[in-house]
N, C-alpha and C. Protein backbone atom coordinates (compact mmCIF):
# COMPACT_ATOMS: atom_id res chain seq x y z
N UNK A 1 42.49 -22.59 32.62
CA UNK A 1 41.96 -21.27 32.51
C UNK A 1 40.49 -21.32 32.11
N UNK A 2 39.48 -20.16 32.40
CA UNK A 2 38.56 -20.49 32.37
C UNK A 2 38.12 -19.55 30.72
N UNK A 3 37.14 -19.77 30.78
CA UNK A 3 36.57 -19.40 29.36
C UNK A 3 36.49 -18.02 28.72
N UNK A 4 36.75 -17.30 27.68
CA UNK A 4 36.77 -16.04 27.79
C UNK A 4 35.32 -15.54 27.58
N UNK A 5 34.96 -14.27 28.15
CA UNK A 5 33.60 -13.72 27.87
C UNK A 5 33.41 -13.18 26.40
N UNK A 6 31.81 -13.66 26.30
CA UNK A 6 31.98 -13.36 24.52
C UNK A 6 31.51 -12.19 24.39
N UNK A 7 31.89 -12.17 23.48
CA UNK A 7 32.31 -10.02 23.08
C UNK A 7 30.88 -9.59 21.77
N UNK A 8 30.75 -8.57 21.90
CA UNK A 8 29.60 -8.43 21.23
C UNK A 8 29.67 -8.90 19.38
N UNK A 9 30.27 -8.89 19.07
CA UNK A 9 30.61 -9.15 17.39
C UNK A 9 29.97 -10.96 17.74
N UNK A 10 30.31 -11.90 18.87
CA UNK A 10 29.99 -13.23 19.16
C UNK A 10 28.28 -13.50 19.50
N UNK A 11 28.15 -12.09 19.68
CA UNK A 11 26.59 -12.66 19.83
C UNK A 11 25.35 -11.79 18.78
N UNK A 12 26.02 -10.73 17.92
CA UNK A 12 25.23 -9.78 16.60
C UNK A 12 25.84 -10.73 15.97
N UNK A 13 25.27 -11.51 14.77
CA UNK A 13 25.92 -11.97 13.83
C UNK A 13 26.22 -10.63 12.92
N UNK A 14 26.97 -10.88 12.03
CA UNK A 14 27.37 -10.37 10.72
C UNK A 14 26.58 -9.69 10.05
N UNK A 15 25.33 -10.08 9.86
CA UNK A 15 24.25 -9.99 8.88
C UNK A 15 23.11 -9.10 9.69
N UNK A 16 23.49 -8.13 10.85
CA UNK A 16 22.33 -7.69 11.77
C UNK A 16 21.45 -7.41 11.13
N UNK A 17 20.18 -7.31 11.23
CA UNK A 17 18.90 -6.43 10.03
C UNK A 17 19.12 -5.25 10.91
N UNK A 18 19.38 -4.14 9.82
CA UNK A 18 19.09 -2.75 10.75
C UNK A 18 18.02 -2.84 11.18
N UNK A 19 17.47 -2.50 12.14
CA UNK A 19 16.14 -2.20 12.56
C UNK A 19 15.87 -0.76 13.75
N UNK A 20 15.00 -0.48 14.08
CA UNK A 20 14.30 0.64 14.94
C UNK A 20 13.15 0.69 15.36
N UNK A 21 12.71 0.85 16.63
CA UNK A 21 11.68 0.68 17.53
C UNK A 21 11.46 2.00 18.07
N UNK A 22 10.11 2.37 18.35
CA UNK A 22 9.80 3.55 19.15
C UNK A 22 8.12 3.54 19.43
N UNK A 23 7.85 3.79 20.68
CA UNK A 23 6.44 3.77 21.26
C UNK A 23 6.50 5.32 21.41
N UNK A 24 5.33 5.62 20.88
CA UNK A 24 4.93 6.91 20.80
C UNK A 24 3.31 7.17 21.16
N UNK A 25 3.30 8.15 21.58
CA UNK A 25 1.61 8.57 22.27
C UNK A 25 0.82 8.85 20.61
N UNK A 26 -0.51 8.15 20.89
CA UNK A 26 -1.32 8.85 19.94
C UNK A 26 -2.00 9.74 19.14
N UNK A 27 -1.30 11.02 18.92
CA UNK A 27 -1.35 12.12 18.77
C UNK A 27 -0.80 13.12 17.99
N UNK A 28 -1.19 13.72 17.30
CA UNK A 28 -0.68 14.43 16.21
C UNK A 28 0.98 14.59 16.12
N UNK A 29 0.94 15.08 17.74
CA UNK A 29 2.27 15.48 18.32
C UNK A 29 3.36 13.77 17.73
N UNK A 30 2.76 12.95 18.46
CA UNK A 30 3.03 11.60 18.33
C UNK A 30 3.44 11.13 16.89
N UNK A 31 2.47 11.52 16.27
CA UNK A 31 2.47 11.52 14.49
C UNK A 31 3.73 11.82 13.89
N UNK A 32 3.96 13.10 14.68
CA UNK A 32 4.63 14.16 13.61
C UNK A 32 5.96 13.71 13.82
N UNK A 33 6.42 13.36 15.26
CA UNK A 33 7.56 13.05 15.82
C UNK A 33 7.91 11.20 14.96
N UNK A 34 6.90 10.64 15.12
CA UNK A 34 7.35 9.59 13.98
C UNK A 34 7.79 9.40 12.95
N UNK A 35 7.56 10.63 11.83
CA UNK A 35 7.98 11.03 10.26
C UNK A 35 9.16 11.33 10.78
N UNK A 36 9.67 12.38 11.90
CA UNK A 36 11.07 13.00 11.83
C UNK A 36 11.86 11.73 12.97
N UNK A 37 11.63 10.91 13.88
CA UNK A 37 12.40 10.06 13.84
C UNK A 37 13.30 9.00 13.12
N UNK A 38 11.86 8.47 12.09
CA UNK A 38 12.00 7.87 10.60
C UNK A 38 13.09 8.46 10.40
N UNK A 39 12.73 10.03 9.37
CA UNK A 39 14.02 10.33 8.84
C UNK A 39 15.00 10.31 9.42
N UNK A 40 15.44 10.83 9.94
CA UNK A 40 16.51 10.75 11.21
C UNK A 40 17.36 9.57 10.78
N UNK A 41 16.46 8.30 11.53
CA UNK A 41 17.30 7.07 10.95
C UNK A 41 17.57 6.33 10.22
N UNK A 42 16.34 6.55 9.22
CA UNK A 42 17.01 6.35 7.42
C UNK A 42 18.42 7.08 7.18
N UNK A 43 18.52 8.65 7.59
CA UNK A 43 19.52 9.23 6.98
C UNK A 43 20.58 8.61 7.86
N UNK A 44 20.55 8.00 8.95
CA UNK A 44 21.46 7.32 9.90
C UNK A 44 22.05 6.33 9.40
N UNK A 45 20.84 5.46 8.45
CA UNK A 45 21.61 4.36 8.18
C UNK A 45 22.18 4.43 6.39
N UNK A 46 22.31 5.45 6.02
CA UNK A 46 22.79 6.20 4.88
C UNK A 46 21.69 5.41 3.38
N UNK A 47 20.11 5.57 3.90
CA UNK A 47 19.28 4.97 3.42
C UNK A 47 18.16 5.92 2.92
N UNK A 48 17.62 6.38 1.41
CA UNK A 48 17.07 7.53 1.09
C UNK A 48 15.88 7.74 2.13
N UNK A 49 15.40 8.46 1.96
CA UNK A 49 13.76 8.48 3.18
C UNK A 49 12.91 9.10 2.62
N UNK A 50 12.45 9.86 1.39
CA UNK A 50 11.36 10.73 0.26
C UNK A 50 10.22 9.95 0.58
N UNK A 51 10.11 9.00 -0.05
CA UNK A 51 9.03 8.26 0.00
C UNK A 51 8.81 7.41 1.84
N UNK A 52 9.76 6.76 2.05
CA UNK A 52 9.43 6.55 3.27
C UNK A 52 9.03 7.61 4.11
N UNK A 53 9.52 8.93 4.43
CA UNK A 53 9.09 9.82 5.32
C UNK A 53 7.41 10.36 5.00
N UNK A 54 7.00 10.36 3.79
CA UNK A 54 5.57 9.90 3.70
C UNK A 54 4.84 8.67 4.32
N UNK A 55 5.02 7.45 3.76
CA UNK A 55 4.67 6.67 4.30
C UNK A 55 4.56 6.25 5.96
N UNK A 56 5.18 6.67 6.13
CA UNK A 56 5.84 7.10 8.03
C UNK A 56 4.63 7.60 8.78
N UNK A 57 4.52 9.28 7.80
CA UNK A 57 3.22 9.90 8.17
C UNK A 57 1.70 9.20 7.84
N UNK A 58 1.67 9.28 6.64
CA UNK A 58 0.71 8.85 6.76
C UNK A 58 0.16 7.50 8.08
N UNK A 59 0.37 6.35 8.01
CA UNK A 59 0.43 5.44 8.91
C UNK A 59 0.26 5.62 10.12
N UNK A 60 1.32 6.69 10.60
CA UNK A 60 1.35 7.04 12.15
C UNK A 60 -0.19 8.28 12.42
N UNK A 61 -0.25 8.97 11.27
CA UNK A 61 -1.67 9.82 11.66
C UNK A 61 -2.75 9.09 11.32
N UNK A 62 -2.52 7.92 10.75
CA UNK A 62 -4.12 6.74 11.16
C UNK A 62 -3.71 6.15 12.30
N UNK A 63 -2.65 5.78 12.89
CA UNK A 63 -2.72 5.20 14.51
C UNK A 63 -2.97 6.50 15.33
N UNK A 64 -2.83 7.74 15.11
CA UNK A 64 -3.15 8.53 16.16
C UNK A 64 -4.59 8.97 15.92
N UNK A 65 -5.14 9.00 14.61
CA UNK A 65 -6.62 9.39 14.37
C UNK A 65 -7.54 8.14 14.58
N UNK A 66 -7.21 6.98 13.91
CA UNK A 66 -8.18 5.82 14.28
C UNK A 66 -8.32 4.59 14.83
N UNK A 67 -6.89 4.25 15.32
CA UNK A 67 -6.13 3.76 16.37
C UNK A 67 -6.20 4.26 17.44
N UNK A 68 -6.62 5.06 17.96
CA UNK A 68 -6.18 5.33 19.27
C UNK A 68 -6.98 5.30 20.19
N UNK A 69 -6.66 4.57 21.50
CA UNK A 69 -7.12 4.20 22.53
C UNK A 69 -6.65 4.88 23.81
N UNK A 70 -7.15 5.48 24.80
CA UNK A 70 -6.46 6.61 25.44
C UNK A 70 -5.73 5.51 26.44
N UNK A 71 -4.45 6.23 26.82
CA UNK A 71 -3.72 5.60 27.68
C UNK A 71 -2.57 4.74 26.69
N UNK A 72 -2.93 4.27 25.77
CA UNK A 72 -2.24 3.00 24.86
C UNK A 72 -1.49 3.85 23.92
N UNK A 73 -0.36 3.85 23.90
CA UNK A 73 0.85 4.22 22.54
C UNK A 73 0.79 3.29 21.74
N UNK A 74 1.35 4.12 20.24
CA UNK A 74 1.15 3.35 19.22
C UNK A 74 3.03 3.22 18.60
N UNK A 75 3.35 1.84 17.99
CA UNK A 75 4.82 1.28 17.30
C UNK A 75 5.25 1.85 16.31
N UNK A 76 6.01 2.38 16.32
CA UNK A 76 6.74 2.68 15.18
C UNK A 76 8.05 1.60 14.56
N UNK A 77 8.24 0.71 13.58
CA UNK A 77 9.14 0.19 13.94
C UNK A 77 9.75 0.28 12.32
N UNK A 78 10.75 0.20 11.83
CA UNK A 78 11.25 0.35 10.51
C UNK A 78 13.01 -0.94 10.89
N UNK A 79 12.79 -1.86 9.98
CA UNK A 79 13.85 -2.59 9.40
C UNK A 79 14.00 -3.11 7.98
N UNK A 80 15.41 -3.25 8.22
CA UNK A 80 15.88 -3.39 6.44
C UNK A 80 16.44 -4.82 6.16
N UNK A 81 15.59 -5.33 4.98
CA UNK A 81 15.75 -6.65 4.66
C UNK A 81 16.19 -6.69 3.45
N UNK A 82 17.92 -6.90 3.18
CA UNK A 82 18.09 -6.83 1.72
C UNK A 82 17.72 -5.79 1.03
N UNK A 83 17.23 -5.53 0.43
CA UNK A 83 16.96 -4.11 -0.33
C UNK A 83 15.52 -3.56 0.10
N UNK A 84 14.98 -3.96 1.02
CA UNK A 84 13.53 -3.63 1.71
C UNK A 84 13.55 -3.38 2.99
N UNK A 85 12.66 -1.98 2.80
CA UNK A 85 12.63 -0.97 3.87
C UNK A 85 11.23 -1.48 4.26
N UNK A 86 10.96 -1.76 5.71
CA UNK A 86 9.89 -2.67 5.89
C UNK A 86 9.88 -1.23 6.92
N UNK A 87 8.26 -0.82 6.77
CA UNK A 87 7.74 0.09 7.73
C UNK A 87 6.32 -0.55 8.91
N UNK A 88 6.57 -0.53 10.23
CA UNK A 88 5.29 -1.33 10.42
C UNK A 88 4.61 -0.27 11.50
N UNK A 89 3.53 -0.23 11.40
CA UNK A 89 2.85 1.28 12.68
C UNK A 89 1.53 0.25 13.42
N UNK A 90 2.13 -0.33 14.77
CA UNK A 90 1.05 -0.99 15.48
C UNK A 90 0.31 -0.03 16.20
N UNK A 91 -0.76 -0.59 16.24
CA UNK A 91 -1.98 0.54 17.37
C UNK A 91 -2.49 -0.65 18.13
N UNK A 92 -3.68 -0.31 18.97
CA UNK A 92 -4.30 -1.76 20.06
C UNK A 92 -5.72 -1.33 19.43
N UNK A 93 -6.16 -0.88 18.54
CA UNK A 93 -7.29 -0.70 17.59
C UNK A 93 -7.44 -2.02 16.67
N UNK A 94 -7.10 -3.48 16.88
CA UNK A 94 -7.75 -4.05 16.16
C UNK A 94 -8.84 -4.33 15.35
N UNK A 95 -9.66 -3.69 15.87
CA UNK A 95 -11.15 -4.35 15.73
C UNK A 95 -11.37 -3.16 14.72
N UNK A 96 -10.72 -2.49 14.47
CA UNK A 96 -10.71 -1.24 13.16
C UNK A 96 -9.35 -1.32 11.93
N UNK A 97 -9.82 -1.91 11.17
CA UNK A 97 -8.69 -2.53 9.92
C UNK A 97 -9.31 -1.37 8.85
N UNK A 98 -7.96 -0.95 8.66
CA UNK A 98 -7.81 0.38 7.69
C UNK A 98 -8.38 -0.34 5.76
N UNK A 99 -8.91 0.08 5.04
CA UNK A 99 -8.62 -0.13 3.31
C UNK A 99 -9.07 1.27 2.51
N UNK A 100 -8.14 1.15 1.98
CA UNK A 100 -8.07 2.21 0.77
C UNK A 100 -9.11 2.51 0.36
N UNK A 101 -9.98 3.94 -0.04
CA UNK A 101 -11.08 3.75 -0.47
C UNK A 101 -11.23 5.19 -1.08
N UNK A 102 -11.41 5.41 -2.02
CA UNK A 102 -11.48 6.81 -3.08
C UNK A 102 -12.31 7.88 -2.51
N UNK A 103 -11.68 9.35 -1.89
CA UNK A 103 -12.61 10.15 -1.01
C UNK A 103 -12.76 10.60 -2.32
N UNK A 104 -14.04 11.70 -1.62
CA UNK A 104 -15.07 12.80 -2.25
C UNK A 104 -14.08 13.64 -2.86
N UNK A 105 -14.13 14.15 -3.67
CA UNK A 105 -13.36 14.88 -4.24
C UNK A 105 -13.12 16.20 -3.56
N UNK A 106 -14.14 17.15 -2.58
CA UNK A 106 -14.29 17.71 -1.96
C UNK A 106 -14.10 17.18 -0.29
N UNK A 107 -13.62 16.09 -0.03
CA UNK A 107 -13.41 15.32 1.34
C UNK A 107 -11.57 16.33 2.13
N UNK A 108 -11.58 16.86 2.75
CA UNK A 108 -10.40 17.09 3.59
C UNK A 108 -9.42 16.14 3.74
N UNK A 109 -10.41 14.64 3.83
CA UNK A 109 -9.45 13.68 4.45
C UNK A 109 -9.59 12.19 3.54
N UNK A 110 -9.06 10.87 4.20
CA UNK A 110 -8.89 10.01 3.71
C UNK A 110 -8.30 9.44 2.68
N UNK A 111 -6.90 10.08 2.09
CA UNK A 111 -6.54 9.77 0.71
C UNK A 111 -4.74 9.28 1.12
N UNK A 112 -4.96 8.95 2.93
CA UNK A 112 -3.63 8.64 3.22
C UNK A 112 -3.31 7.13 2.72
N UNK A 113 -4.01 6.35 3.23
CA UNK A 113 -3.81 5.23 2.50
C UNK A 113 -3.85 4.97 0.81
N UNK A 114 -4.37 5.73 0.05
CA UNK A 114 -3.96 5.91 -1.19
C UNK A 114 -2.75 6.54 -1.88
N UNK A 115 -2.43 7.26 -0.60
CA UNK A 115 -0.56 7.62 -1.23
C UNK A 115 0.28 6.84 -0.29
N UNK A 116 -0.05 6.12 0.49
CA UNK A 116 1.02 5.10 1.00
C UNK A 116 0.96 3.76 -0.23
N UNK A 117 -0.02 3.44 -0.92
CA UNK A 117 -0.12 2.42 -2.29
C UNK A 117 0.52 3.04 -3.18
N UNK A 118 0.03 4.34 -3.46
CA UNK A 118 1.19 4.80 -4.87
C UNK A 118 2.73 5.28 -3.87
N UNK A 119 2.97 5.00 -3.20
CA UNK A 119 4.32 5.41 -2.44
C UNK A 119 5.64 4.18 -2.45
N UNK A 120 4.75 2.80 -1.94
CA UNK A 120 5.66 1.81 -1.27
C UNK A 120 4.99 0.40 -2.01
N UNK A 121 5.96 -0.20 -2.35
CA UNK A 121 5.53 -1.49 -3.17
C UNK A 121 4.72 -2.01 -3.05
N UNK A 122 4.46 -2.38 -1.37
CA UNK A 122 3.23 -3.26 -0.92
C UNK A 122 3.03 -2.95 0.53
N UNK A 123 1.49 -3.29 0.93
CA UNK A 123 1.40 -2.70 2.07
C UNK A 123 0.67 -3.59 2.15
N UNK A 124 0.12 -3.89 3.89
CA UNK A 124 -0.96 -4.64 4.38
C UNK A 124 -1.24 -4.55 5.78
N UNK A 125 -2.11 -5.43 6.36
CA UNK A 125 -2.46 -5.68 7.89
C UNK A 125 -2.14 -6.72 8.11
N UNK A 126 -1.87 -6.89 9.29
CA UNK A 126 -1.49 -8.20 10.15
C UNK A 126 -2.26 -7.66 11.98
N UNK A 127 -3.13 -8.81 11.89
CA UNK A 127 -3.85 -8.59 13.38
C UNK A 127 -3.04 -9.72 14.39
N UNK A 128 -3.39 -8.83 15.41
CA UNK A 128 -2.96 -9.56 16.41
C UNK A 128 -1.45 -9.25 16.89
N UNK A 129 -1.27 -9.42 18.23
CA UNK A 129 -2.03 -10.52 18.99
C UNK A 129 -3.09 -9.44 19.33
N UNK A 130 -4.36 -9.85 19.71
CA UNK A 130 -5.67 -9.16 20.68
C UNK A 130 -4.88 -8.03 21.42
N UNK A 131 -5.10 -6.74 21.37
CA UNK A 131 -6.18 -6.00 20.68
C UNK A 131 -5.44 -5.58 19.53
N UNK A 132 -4.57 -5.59 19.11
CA UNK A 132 -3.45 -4.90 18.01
C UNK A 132 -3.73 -5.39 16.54
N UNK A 133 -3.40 -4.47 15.80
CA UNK A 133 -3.01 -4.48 14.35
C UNK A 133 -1.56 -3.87 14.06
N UNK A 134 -1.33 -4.55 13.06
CA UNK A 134 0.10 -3.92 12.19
C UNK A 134 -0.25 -3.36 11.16
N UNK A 135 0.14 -1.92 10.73
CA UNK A 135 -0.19 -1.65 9.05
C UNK A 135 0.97 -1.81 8.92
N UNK A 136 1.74 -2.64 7.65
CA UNK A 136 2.67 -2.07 7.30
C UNK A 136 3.12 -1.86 5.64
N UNK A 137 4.48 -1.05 5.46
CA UNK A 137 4.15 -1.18 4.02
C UNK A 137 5.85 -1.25 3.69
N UNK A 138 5.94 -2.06 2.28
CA UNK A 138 7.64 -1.99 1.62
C UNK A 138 7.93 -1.34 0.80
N UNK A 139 8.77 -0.60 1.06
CA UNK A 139 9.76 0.07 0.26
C UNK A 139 10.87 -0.25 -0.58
N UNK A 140 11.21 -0.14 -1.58
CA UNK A 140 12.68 -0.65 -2.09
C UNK A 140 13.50 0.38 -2.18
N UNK A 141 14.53 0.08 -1.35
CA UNK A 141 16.00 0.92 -0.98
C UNK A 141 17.05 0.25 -1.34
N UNK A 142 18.58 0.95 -1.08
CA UNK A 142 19.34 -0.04 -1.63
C UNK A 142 19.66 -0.46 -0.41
N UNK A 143 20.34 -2.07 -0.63
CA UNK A 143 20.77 -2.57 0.45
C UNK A 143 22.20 -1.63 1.25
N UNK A 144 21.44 -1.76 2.74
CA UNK A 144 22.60 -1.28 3.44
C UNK A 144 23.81 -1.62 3.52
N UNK A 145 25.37 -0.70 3.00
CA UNK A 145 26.64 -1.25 3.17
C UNK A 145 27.25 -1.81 4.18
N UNK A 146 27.81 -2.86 4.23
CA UNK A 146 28.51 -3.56 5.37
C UNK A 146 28.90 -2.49 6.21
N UNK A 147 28.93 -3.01 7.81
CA UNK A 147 29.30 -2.41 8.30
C UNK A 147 28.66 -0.71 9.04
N UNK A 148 27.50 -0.49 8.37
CA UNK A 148 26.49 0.74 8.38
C UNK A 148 26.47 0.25 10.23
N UNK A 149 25.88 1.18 11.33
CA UNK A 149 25.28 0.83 12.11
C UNK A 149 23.69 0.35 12.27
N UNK A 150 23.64 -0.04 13.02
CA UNK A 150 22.71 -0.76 13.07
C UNK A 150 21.86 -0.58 14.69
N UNK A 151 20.62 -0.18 14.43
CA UNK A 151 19.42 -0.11 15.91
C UNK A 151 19.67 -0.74 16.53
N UNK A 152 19.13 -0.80 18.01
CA UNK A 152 18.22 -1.15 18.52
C UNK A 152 18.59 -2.98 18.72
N UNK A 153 17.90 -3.79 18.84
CA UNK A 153 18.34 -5.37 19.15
C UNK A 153 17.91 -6.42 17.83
N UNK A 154 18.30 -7.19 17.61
CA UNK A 154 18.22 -7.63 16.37
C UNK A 154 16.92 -9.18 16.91
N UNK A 155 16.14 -10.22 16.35
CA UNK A 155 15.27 -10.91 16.51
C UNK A 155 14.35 -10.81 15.42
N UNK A 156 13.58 -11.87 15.78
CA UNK A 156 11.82 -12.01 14.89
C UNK A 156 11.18 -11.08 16.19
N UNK A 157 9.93 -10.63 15.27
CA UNK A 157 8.80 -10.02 15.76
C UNK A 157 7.54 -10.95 16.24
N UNK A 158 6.70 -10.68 17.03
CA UNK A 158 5.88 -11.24 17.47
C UNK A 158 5.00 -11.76 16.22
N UNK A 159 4.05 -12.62 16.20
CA UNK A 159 3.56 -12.98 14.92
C UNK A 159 2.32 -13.31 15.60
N UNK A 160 1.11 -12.71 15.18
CA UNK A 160 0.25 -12.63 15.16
C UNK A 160 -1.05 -13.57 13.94
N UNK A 161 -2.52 -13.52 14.46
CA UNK A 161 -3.27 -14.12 13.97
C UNK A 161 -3.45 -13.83 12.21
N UNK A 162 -2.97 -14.19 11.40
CA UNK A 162 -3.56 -13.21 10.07
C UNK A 162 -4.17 -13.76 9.27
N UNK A 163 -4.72 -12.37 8.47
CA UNK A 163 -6.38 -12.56 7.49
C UNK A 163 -5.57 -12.54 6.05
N UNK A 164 -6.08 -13.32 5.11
CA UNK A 164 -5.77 -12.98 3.98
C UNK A 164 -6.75 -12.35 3.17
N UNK A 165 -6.62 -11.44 2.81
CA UNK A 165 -7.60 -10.96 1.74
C UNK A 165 -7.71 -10.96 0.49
N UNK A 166 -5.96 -11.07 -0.05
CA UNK A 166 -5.81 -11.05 -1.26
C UNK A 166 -4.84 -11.77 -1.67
N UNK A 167 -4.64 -12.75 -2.61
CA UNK A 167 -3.10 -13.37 -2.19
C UNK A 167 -2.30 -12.37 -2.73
N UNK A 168 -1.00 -12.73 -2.33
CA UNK A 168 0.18 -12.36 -2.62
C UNK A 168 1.17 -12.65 -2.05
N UNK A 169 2.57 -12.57 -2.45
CA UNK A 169 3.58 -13.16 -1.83
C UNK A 169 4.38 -12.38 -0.86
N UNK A 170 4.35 -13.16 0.10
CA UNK A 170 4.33 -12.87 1.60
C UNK A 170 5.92 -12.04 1.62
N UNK A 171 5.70 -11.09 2.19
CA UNK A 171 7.23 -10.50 3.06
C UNK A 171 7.85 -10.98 3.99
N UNK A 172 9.28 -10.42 3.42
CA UNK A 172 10.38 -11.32 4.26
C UNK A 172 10.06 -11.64 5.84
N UNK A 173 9.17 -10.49 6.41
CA UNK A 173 9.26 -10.99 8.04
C UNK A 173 8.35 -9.73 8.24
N UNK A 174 7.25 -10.29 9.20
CA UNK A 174 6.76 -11.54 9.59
C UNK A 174 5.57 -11.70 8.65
N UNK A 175 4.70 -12.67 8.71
CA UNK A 175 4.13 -12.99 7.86
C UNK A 175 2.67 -11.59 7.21
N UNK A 176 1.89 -11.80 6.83
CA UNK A 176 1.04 -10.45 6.06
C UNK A 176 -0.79 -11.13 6.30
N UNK A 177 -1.24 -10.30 6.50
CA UNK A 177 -2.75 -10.63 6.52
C UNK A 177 -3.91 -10.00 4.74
N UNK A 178 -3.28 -8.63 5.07
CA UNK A 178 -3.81 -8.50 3.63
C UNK A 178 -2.73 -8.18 3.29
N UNK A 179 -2.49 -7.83 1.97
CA UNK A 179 -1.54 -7.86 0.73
C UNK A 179 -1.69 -6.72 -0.37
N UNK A 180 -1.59 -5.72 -0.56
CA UNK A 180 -1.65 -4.71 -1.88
C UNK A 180 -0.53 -4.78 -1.84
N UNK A 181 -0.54 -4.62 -3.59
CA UNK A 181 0.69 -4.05 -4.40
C UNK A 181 0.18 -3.15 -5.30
N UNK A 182 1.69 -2.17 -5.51
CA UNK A 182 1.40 -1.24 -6.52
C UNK A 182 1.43 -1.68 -7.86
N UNK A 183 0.60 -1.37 -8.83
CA UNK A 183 0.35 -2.61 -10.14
C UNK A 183 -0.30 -1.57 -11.11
């Protein structure tokens, strides 16, 4: 007899990382639809989202405001590592690396990256590959219960060229170029 076909439980191990993927246009519209996908599948994977559904936004309205390249969508991707909610928002804006920087007190804008630092444990960039950047930032959630569903296809992520700016100790996947923590 010949061999039996292997069944999906034979090829997801046990241990899937939830994860979620979505290419989205650069654009407010784009933006906005990223925060409410987020939530969506935090609350999917019975995982809080307060602080992540900030962080979400913010991120995704710097890939649609200073990221954006016409024609080119920007990543949305969110997986869970053990008790870390890993948020990552690629754009093809490399050559423009985001840092925190204290607006005018009277400024409209720029204070997103300062509530994604007081929001999520640690955040950073990772460039590459050409033309792309990753912002991303961690969250601590509780670990997902056995058995929760789970996104999208399970793997490593592409791994790109990275800068260090500051040390710190690297996140579970994939590796980090700069490094803030909340401190």
């Amino acid at each position: 007899m010949g061999a039996s076909p292997a069944t999906l439980s034979d090829v997801i191990p046990e241990t899937a990382i939830p994860n979620f993927t979505v290419l989205l246009s650069p654009t407010p519209r784009g933006a906005r639809l990223a925060r409410l996908l987020a939530t969506q599948q935090l609350r999917h994977w019975g995982l809080p989202f307060e602080s992540a559904e900030h962080v979400v936004a913010e991120l995704a309205a710097n890939a649609a405001t200073h990221g954006k390249v016409s024609g080119r969508d920007f990543r949305l991707t969110l997986y869970v590592v053990g008790g870390t909610l890993r948020i990552e928002v690629t754009d093809t804006r490399g050559d423009r690396l985001p840092c925190a920087q204290p607006a005018a007190p009277d400024a409209e804008s720029g204070r997103g990256l300062l509530l994604v630092a007081a929001l999520a444990d640690r955040w950073g960039v990772t460039e590459g590959p050409t033309p792309r950047k990753t912002v991303w930032a961690e969250v601590a959630v509780p670990a997902p219960a056995p058995g929760r569903p789970c996104s999208g296809a399970t793997g490593g992520l592409s791994q790109g060229k990275t800068r260090v700016k500051e040390p710190g100790q690297a996140p579970p996947l994939p590796p980090t170029a700069q490094t803030h923590s909340r401190g």
